[in-house]
N, C-alpha and C. Protein backbone atom coordinates (compact mmCIF):
# COMPACT_ATOMS: atom_id res chain seq x y z
N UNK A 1 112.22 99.65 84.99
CA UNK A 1 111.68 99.31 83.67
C UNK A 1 110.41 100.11 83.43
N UNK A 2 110.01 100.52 82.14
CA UNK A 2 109.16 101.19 81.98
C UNK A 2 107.96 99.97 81.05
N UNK A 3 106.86 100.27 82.36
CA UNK A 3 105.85 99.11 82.01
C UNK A 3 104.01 99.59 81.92
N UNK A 4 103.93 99.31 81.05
CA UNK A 4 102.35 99.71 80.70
C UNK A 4 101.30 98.52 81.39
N UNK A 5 100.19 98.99 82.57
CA UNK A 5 99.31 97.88 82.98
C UNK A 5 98.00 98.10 82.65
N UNK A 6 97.39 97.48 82.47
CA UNK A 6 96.30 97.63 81.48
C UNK A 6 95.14 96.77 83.00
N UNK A 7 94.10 97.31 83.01
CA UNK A 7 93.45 96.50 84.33
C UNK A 7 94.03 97.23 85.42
N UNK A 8 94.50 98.43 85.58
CA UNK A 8 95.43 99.09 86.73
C UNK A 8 94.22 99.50 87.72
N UNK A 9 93.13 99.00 87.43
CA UNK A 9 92.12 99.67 88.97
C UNK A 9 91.25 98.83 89.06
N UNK A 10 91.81 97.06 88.52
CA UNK A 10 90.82 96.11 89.29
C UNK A 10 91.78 95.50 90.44
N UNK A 11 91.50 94.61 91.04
CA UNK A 11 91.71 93.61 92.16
C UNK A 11 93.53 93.30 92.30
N UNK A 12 93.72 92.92 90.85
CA UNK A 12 95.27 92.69 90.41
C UNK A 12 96.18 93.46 89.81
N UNK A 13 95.07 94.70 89.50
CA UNK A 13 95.73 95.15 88.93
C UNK A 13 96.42 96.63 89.81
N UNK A 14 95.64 96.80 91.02
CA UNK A 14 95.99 97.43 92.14
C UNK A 14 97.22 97.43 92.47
N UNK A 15 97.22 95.98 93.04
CA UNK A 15 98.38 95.15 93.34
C UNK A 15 99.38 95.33 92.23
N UNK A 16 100.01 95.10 91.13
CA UNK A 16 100.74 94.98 89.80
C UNK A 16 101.66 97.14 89.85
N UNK A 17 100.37 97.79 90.22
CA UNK A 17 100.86 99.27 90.42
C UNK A 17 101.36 99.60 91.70
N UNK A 18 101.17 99.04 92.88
CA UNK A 18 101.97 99.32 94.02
C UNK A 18 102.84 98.62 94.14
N UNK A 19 103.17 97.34 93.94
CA UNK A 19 104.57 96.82 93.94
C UNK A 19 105.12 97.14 92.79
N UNK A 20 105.23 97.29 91.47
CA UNK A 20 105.94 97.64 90.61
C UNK A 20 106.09 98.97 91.23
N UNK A 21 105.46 99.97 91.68
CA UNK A 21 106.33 101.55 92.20
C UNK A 21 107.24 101.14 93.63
N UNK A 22 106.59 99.86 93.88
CA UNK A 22 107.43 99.58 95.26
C UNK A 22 109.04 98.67 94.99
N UNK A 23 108.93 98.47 93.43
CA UNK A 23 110.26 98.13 92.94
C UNK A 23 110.75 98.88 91.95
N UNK A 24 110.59 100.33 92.11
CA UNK A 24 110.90 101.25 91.25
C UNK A 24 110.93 101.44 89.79
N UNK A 25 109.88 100.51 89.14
CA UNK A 25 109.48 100.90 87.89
C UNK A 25 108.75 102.28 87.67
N UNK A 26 108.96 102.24 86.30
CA UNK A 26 108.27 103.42 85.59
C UNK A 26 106.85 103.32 85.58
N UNK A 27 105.79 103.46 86.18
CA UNK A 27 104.14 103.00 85.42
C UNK A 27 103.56 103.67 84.34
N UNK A 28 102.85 103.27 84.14
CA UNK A 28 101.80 103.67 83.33
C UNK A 28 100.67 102.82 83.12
N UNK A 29 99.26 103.45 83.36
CA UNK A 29 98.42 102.38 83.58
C UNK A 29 97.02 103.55 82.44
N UNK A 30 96.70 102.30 81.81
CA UNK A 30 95.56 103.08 80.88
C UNK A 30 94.09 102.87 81.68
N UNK A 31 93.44 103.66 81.82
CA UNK A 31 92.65 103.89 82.56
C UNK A 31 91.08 104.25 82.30
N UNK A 32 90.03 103.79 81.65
CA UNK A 32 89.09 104.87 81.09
C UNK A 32 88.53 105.49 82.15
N UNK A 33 88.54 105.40 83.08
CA UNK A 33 88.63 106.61 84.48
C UNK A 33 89.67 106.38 85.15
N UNK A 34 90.24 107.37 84.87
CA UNK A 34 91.79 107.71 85.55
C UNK A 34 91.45 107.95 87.48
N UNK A 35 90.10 108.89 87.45
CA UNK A 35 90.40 108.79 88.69
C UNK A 35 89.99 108.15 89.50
N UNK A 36 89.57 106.40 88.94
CA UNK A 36 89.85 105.57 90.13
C UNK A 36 90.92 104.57 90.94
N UNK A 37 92.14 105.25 90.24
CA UNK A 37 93.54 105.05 90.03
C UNK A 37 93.98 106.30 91.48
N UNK A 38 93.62 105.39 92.31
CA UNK A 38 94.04 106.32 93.38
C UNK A 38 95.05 107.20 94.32
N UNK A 39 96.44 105.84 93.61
CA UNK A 39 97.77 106.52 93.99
C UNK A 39 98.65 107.40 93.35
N UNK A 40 99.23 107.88 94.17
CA UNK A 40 100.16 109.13 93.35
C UNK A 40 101.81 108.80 93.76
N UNK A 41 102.44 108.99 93.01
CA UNK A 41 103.67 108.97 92.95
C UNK A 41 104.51 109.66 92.10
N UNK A 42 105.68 109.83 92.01
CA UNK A 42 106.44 110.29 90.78
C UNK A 42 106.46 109.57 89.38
N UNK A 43 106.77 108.30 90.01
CA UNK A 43 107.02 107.35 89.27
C UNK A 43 105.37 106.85 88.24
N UNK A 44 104.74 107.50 88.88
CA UNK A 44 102.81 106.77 88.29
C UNK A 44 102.73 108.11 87.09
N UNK A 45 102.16 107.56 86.28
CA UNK A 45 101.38 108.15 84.98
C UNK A 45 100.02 107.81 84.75
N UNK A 46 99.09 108.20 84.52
CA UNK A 46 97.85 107.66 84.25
C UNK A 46 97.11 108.21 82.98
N UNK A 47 96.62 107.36 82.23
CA UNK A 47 96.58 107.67 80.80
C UNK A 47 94.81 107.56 80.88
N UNK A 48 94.08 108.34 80.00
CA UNK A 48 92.50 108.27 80.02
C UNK A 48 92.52 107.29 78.19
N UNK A 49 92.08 105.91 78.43
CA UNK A 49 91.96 105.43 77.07
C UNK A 49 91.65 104.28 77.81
N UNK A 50 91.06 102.95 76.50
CA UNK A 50 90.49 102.03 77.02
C UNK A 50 91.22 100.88 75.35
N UNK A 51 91.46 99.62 75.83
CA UNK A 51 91.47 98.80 75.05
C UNK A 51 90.73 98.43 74.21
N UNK A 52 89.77 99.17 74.08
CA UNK A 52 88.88 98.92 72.56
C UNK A 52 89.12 100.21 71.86
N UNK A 53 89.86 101.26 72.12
CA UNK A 53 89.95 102.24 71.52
C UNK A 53 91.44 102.04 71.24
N UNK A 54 91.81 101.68 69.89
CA UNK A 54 93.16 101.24 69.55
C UNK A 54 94.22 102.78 69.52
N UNK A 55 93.72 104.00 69.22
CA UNK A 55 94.55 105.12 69.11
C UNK A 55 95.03 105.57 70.69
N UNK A 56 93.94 105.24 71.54
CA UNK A 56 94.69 105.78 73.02
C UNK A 56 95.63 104.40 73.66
N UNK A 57 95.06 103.41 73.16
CA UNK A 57 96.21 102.28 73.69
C UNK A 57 97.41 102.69 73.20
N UNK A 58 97.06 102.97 71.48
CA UNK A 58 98.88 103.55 70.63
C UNK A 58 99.75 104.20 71.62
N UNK A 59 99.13 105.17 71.82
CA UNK A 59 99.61 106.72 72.76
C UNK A 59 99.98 105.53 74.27
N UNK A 60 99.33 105.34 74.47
CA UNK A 60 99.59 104.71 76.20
C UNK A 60 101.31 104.03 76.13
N UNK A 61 101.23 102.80 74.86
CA UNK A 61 102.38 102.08 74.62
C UNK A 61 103.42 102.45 74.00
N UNK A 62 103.16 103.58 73.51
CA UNK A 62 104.77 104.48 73.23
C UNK A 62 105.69 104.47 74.23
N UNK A 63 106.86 103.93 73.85
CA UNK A 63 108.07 104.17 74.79
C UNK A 63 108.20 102.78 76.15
N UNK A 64 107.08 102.23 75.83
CA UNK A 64 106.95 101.38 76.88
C UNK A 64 108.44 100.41 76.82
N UNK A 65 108.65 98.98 77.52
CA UNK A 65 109.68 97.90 77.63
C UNK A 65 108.77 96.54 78.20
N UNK A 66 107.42 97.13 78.30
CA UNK A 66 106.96 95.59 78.39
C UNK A 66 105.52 96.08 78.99
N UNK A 67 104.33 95.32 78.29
CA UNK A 67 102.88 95.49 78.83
C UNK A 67 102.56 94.11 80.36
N UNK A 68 102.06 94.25 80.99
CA UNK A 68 101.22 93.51 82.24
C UNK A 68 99.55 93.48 81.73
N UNK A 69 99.07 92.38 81.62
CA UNK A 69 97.78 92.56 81.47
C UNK A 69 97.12 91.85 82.68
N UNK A 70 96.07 92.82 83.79
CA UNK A 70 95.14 92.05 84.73
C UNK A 70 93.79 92.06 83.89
N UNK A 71 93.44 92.46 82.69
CA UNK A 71 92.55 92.88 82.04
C UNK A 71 91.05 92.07 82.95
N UNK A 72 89.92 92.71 83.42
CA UNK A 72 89.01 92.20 84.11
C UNK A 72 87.36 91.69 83.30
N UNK A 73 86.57 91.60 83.78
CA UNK A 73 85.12 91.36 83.51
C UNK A 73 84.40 92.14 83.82
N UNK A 74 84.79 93.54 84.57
CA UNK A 74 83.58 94.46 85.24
C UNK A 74 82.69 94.46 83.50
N UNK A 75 83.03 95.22 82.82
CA UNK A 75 81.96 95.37 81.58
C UNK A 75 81.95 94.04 80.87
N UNK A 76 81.82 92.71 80.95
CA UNK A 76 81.66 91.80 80.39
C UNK A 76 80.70 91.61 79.47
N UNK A 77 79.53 91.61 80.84
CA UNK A 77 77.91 91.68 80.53
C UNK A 77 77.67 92.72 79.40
N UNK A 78 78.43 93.56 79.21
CA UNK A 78 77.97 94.69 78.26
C UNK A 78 78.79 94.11 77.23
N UNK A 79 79.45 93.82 77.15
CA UNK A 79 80.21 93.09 75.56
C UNK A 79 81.00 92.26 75.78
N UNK A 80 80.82 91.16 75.39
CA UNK A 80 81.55 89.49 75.75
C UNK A 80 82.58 89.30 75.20
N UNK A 81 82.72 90.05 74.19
CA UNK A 81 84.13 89.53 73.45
C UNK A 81 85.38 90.77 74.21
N UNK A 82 85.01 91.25 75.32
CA UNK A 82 85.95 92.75 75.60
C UNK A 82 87.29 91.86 76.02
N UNK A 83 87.72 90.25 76.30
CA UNK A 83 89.05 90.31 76.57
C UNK A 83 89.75 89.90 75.44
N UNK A 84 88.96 89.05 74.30
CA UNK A 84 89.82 88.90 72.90
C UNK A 84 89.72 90.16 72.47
N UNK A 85 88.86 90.75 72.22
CA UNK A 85 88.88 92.38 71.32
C UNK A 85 89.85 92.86 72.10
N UNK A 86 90.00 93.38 73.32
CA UNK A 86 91.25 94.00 73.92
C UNK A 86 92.62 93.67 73.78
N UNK A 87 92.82 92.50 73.94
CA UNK A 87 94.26 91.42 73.55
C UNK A 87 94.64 91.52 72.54
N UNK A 88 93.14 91.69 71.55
CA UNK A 88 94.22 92.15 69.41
C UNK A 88 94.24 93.06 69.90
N UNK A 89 94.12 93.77 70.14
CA UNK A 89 94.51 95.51 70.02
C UNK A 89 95.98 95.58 70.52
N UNK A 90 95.82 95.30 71.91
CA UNK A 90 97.03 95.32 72.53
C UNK A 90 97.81 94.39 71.73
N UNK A 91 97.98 93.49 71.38
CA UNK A 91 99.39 92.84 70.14
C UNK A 91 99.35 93.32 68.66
N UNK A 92 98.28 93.92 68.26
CA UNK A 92 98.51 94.64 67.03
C UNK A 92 99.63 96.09 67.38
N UNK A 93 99.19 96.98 68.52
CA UNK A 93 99.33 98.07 69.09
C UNK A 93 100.95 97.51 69.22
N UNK A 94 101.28 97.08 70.06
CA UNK A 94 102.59 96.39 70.62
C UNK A 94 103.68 96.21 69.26
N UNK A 95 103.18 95.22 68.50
CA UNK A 95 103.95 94.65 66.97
C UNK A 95 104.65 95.92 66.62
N UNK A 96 103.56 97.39 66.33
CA UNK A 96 103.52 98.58 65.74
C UNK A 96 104.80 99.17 66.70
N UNK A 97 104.66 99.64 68.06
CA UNK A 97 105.68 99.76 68.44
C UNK A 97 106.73 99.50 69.12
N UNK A 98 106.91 98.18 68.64
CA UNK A 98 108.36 97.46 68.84
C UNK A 98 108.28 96.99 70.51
N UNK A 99 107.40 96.57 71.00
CA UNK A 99 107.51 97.03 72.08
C UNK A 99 106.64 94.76 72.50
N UNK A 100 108.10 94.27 73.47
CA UNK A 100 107.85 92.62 72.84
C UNK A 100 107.35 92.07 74.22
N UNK A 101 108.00 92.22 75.19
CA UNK A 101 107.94 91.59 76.64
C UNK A 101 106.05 91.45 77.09
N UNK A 102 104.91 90.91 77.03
CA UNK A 102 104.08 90.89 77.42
C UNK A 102 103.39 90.13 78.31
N UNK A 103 102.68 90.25 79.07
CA UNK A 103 102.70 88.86 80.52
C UNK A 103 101.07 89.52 81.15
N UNK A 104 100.17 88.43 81.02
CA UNK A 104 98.77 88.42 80.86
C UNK A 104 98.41 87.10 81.61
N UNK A 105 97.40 88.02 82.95
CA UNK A 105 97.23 87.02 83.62
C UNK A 105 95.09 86.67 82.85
N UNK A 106 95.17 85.21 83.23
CA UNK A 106 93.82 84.62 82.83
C UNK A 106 92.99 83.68 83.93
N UNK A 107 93.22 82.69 83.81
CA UNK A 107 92.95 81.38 84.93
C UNK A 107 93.02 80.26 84.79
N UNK A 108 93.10 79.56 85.96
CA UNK A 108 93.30 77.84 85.65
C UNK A 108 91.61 77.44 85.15
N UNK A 109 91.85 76.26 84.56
CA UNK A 109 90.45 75.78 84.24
C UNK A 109 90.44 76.08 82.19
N UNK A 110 91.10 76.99 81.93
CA UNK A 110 91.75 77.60 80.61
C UNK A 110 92.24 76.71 79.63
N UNK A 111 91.39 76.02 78.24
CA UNK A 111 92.30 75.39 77.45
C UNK A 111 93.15 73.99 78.00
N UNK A 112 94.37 74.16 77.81
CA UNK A 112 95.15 72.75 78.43
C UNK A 112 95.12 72.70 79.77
N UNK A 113 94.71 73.64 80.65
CA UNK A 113 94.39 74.04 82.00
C UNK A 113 93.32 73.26 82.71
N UNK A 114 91.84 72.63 81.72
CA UNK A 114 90.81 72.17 81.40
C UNK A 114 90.80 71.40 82.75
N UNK A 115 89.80 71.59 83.69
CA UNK A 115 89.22 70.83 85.16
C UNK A 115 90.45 71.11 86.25
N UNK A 116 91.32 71.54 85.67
CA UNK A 116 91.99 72.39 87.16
C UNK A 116 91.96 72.39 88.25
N UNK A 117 90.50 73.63 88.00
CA UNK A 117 90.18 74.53 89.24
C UNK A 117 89.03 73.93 90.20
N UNK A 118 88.90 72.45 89.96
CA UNK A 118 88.77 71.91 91.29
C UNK A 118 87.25 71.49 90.89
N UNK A 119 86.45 70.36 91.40
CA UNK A 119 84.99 70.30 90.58
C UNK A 119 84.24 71.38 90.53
N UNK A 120 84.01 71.80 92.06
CA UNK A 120 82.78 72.71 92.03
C UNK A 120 83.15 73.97 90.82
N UNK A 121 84.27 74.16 90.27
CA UNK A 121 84.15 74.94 89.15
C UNK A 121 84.41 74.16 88.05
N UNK A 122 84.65 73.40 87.74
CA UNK A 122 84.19 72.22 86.04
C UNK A 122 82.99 71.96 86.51
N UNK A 123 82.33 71.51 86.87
CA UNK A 123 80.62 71.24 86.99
C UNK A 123 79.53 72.36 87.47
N UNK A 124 79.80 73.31 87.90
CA UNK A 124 78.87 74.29 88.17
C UNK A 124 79.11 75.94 87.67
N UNK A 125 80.44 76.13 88.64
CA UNK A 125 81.01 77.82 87.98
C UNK A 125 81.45 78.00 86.83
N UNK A 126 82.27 77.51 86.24
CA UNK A 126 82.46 77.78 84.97
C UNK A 126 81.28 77.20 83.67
N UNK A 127 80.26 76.03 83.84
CA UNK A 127 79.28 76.16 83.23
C UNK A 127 78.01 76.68 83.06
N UNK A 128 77.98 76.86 84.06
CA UNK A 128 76.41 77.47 84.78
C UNK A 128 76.78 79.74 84.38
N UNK A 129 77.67 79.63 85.48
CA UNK A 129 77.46 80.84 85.79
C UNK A 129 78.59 81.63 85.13
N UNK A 130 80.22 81.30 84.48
CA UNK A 130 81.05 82.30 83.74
C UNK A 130 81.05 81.66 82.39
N UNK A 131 80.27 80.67 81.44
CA UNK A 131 80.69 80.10 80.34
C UNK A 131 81.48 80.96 79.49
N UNK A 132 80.98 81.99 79.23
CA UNK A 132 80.72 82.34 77.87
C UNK A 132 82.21 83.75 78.03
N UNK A 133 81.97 83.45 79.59
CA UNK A 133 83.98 84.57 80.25
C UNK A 133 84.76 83.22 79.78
N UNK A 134 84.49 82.92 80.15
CA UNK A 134 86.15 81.41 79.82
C UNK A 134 86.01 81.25 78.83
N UNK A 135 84.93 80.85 77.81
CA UNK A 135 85.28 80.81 76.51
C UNK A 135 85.78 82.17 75.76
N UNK A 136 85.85 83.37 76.25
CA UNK A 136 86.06 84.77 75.82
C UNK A 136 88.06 84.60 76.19
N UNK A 137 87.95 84.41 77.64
CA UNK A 137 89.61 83.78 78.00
C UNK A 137 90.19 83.25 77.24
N UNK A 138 89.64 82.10 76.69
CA UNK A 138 90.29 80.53 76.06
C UNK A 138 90.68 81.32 74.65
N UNK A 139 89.99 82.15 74.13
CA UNK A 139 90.20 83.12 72.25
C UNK A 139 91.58 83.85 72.83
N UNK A 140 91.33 84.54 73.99
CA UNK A 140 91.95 85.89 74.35
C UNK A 140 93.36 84.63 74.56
N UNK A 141 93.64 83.81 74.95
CA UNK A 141 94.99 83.40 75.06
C UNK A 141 95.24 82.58 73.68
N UNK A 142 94.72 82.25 73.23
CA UNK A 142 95.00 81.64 71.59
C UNK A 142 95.83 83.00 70.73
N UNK A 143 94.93 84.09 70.55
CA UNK A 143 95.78 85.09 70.07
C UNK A 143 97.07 85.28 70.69
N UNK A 144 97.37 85.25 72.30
CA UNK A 144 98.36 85.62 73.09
C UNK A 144 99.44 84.46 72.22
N UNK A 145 98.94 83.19 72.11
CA UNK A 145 100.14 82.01 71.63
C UNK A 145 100.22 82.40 70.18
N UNK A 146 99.28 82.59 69.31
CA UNK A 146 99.51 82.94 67.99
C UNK A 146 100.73 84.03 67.95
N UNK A 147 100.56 85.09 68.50
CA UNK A 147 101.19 86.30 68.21
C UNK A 147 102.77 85.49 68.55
N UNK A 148 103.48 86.63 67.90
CA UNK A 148 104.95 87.10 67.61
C UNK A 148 105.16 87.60 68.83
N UNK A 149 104.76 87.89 69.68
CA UNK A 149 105.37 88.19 71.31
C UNK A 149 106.28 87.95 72.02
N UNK A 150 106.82 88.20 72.84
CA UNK A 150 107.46 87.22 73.94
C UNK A 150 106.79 87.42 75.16
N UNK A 151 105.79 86.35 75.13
CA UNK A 151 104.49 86.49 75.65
C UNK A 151 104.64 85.38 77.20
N UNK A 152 104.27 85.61 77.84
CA UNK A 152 104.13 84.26 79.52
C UNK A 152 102.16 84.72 79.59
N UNK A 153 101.47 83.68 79.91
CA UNK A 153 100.26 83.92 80.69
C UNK A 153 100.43 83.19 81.39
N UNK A 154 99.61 83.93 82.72
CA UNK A 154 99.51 83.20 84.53
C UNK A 154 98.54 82.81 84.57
N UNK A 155 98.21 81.61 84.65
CA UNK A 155 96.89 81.42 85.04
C UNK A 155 96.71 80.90 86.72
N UNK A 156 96.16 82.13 87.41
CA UNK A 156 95.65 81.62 88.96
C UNK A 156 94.88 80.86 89.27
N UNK A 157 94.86 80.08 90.51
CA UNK A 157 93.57 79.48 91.33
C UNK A 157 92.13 80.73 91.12
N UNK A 158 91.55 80.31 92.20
CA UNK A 158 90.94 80.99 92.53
C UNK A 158 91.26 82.54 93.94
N UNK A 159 91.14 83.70 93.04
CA UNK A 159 91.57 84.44 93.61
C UNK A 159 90.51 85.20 94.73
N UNK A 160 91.49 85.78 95.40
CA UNK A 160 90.86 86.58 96.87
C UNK A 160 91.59 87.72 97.18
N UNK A 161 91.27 88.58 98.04
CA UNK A 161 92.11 89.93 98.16
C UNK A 161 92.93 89.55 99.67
N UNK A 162 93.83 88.63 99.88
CA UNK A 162 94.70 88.42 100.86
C UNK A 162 95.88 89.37 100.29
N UNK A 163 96.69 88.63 101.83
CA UNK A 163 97.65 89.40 101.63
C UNK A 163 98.94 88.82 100.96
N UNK A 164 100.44 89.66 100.06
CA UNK A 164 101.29 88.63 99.67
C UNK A 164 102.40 88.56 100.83
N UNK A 165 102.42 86.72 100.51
CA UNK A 165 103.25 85.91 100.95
C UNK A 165 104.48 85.99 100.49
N UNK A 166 104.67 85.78 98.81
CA UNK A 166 105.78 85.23 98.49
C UNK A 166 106.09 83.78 98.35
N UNK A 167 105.16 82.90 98.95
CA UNK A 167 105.09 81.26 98.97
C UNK A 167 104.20 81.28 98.35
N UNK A 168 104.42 80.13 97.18
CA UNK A 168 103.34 79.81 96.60
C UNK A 168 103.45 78.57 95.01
N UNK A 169 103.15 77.74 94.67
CA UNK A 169 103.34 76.90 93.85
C UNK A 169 102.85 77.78 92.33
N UNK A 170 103.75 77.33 91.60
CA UNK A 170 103.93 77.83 90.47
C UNK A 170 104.23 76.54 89.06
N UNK A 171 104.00 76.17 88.10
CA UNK A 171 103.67 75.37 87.07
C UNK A 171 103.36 75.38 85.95
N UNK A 172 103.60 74.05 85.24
CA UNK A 172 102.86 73.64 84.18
C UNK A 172 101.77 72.75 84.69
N UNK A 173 101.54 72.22 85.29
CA UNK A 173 100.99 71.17 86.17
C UNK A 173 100.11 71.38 87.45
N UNK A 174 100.24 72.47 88.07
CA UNK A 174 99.95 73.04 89.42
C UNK A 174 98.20 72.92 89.14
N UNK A 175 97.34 73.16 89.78
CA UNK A 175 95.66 72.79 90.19
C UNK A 175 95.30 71.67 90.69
N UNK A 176 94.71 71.38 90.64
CA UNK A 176 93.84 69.98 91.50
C UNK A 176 92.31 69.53 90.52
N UNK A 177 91.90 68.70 90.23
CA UNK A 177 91.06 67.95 89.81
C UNK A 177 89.64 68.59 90.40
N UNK A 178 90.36 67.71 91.67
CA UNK A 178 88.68 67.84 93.35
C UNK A 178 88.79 69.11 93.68
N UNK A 179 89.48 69.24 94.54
CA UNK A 179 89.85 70.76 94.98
C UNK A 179 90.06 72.39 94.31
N UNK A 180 89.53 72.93 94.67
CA UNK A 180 89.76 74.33 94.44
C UNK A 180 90.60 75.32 95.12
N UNK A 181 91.83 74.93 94.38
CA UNK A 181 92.87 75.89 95.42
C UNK A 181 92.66 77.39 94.84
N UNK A 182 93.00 78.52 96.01
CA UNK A 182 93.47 79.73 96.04
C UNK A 182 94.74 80.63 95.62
N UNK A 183 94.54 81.59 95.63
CA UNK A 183 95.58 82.43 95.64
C UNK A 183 95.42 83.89 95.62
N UNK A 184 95.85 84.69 96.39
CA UNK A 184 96.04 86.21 96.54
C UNK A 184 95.88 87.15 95.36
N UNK A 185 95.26 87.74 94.89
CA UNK A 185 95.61 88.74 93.65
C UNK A 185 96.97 89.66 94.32
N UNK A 186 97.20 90.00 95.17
CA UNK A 186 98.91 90.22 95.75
C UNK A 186 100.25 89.51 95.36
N UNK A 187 99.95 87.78 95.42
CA UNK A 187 100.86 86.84 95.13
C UNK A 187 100.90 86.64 93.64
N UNK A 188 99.41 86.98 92.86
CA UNK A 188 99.94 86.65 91.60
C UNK A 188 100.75 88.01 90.69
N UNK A 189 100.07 89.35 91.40
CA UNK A 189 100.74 90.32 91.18
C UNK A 189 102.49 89.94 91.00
N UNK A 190 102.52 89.69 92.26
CA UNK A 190 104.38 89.49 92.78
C UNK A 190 104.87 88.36 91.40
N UNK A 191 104.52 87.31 91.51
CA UNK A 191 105.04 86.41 90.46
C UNK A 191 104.74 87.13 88.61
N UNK A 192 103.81 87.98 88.58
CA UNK A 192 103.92 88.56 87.16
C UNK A 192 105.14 89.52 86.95
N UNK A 193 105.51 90.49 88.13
CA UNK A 193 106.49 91.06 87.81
C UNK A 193 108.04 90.37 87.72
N UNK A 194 107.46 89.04 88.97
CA UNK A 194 109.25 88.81 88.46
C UNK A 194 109.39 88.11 86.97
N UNK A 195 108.03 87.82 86.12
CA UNK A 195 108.68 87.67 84.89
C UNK A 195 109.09 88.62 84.16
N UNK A 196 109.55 89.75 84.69
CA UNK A 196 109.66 90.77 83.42
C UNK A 196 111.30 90.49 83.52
N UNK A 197 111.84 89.73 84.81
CA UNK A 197 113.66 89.28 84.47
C UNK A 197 113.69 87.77 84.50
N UNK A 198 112.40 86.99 84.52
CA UNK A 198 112.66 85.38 84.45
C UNK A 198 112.30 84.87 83.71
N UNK A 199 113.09 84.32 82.53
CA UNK A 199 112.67 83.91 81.03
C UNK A 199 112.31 82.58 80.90
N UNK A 200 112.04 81.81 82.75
CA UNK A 200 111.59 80.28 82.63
C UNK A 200 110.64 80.21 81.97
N UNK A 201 109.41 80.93 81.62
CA UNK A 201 107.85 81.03 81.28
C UNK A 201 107.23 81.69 80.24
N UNK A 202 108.93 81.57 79.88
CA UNK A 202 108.69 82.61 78.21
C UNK A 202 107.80 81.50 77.13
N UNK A 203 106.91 81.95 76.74
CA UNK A 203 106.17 80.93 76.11
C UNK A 203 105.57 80.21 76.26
N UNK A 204 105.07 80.37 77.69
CA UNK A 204 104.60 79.24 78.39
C UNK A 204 103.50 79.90 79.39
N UNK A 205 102.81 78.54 80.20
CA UNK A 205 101.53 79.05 80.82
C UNK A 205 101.23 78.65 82.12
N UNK A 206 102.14 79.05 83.26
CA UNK A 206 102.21 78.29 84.44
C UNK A 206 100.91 78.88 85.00
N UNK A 207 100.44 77.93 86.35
CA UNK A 207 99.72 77.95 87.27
C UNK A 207 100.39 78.50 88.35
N UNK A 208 99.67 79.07 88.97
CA UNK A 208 99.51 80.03 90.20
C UNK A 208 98.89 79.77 91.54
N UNK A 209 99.36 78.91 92.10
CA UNK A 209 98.23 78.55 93.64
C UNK A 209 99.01 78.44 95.44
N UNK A 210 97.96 78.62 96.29
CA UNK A 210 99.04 77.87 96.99
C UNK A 210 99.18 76.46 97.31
């Protein structure tokens, strides 16, 4: 399948480009530095454009069969709204060329997700120290449900750079109250691609933990 990943040189989005070439998709990953996109393959493309620049996303999503979004926070601090501003682009961009399958990972703690991710993040991390990222999340998946898509978002535990398992709880329901469960940016990688053939989550917003 030929799949556009957007976030292709953070944490998940690493992960999302070596197993998709390790299950013989097509890539393409937009990049505003291409060369920290370190692997090479036949199968890899790497595009120089950024999700706030709607003409190189155009160009990126030509020809595509379905976008992956790990979209990250490195430039947050420099502009707060960069994951809703990125997300219209990418579903305006998408609408334009026909192009429907989309699957965008975010986090538990998210909207109907709300105390999830365990206390110490409802009472301290997410108020204290990411507010104003989760409320940037919480817009960025409202557009994702608004839009005309055929849209899934993942929302993970709390992630770490382990290794993938393949085991792992998956939901409408999945987090914990007290607890703060985990999960691999590897494992959630693995479960985003198999939605590009599992239409359980079409429309929907499972959890990710182990």
């Amino acid at each position: 399948m030929k799949l556009l990943i957007i976030g292709g040189t953070g944490g998940t989005g690493k992960e999302l480009v070596k197993q998709g070439l390790d299950e013989n998709h097509d890539i393409t990953v937009l990049a505003r530095n291409p060369e920290k996109v370190k692997i090479e393959h036949p199968n890899l493309k790497v595009v120089k454009g950024d999700v706030l620049d709607i003409d190189s996303l155009d160009h990126a999503i030509k020809g595509q069969e379905a976008v992956l979004s790990a979209l990250g926070h490195k430039r947050f601090f420099i502009k707060t709204s960069i994951l809703s501003e990125g997300t219209e682009n990418i579903i305006t961009v998408m609408k334009k060329n026909k192009v429907r399958r989309f699957i965008c990972v975010t986090s538990l703690g998210i909207n109907d997700s709300k105390f999830k991710m365990g206390l110490y993040y409802t009472l301290f991390v997410i108020p204290v120290i990411v507010l104003f990222y989760f409320l940037d999340k919480s817009k960025q998946e409202k557009l994702i449900m608004q839009s005309e898509l055929d849209w899934t978002i993942i929302r993970p535990g709390q992630l770490y750079n382990g290794k993938k398992r393949e085991k792992y709880k998956h939901g409408l329901k999945v987090g914990h109250y007290i607890i703060t469960k985990i999960i691999s940016r590897a494992d959630v990688a693995h479960f985003m691609l198999k939605q590009l053939y599992d239409r359980t989550y079409l429309h929907k917003t499972p959890g990710i933990i182990y």
